[in-house]
Protein backbone atom coordinates (compact mmCIF):
# COMPACT_ATOMS: atom_id res chain seq x y z
CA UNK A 1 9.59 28.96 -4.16
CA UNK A 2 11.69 26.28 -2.62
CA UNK A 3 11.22 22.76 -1.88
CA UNK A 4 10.31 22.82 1.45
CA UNK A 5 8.00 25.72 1.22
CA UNK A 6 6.02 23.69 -1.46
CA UNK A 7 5.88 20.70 0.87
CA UNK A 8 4.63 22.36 3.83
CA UNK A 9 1.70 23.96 1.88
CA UNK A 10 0.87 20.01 0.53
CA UNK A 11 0.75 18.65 3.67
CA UNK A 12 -1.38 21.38 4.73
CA UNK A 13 -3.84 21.19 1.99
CA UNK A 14 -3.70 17.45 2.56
CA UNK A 15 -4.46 18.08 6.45
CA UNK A 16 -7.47 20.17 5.49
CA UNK A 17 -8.55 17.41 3.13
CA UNK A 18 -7.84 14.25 5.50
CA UNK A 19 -7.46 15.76 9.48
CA UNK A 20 -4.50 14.03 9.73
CA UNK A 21 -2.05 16.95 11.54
CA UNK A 22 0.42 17.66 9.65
CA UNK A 23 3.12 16.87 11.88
CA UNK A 24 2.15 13.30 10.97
CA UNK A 25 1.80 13.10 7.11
CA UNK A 26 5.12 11.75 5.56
CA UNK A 27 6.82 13.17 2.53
CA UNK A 28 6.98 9.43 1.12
CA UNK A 29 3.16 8.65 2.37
CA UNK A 30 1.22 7.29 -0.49
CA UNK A 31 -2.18 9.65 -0.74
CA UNK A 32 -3.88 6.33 -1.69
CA UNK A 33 -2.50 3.74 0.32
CA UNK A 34 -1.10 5.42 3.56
CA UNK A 35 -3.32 8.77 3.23
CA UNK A 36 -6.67 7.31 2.31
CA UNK A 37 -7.26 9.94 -0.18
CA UNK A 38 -9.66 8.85 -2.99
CA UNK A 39 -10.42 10.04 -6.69
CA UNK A 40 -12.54 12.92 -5.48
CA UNK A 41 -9.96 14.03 -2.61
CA UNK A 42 -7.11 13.40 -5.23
CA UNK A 43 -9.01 15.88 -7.99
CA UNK A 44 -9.52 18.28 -4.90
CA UNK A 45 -6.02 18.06 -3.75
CA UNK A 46 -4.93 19.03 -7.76
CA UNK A 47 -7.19 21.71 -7.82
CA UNK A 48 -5.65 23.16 -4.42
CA UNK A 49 -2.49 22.89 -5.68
CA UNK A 50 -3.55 24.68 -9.51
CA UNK A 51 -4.92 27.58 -6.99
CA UNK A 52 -2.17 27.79 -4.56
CA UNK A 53 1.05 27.49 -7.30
CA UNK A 54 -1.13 29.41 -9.94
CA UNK A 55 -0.37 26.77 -12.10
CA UNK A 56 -2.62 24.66 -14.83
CA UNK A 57 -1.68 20.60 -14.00
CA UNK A 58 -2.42 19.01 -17.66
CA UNK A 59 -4.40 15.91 -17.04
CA UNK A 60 -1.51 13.93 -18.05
CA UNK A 61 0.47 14.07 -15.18
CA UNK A 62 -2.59 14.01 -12.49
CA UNK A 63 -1.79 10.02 -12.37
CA UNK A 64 2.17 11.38 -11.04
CA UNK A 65 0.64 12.73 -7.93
CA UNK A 66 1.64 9.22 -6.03
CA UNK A 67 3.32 11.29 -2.52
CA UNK A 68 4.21 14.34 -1.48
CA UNK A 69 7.93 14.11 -2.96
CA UNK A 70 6.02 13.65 -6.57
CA UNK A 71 3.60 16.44 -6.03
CA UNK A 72 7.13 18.53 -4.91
CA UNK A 73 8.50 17.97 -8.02
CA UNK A 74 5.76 18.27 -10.61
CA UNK A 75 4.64 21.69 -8.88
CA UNK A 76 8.53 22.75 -9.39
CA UNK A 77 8.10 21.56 -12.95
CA UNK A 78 5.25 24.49 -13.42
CA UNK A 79 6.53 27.22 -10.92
CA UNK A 80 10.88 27.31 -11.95
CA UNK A 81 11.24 28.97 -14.91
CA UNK A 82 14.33 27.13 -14.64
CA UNK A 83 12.78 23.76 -15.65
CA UNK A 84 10.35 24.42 -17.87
């Protein structure tokens, strides 16, 4: 899966979470500062992205899910074969 498919399923699990359209959600937007997301719509967001990627986040890199552009990369991390 490419890049930008990746990002456009983020920002619409982060839509769902927030209401914020997506049209208006950055790829540099902090989820804490800029987002308002919080530790339970953080954990939620990580679990949407485990579900939609198939992939297992370790707990480890949770705290590297800072903006969409990190999210991006860690879910390439688990989902190219490539990089692992």
């Amino acid at each position: 899966m490419d890049a930008t498919a990746i990002r456009d399923q983020i920002k619409t699990h982060i839509s769902t979470i927030t209401g914020i359209p997506v049209g208006q959600i950055a790829d540099s937007a902090s989820y804490v500062e800029d987002l308002g997301l919080d530790s339970l719509s953080m954990l939620e967001l990580s679990v949407n992205l485990e579900y939609s990627f198939k992939i297992k986040l370790p707990l480890e890199r949770l705290p590297e899910l800072r903006t969409i552009d990190d999210s991006v990369r860690i879910v390439q991390d688990y989902t190219d074969p490539a990089r692992v």
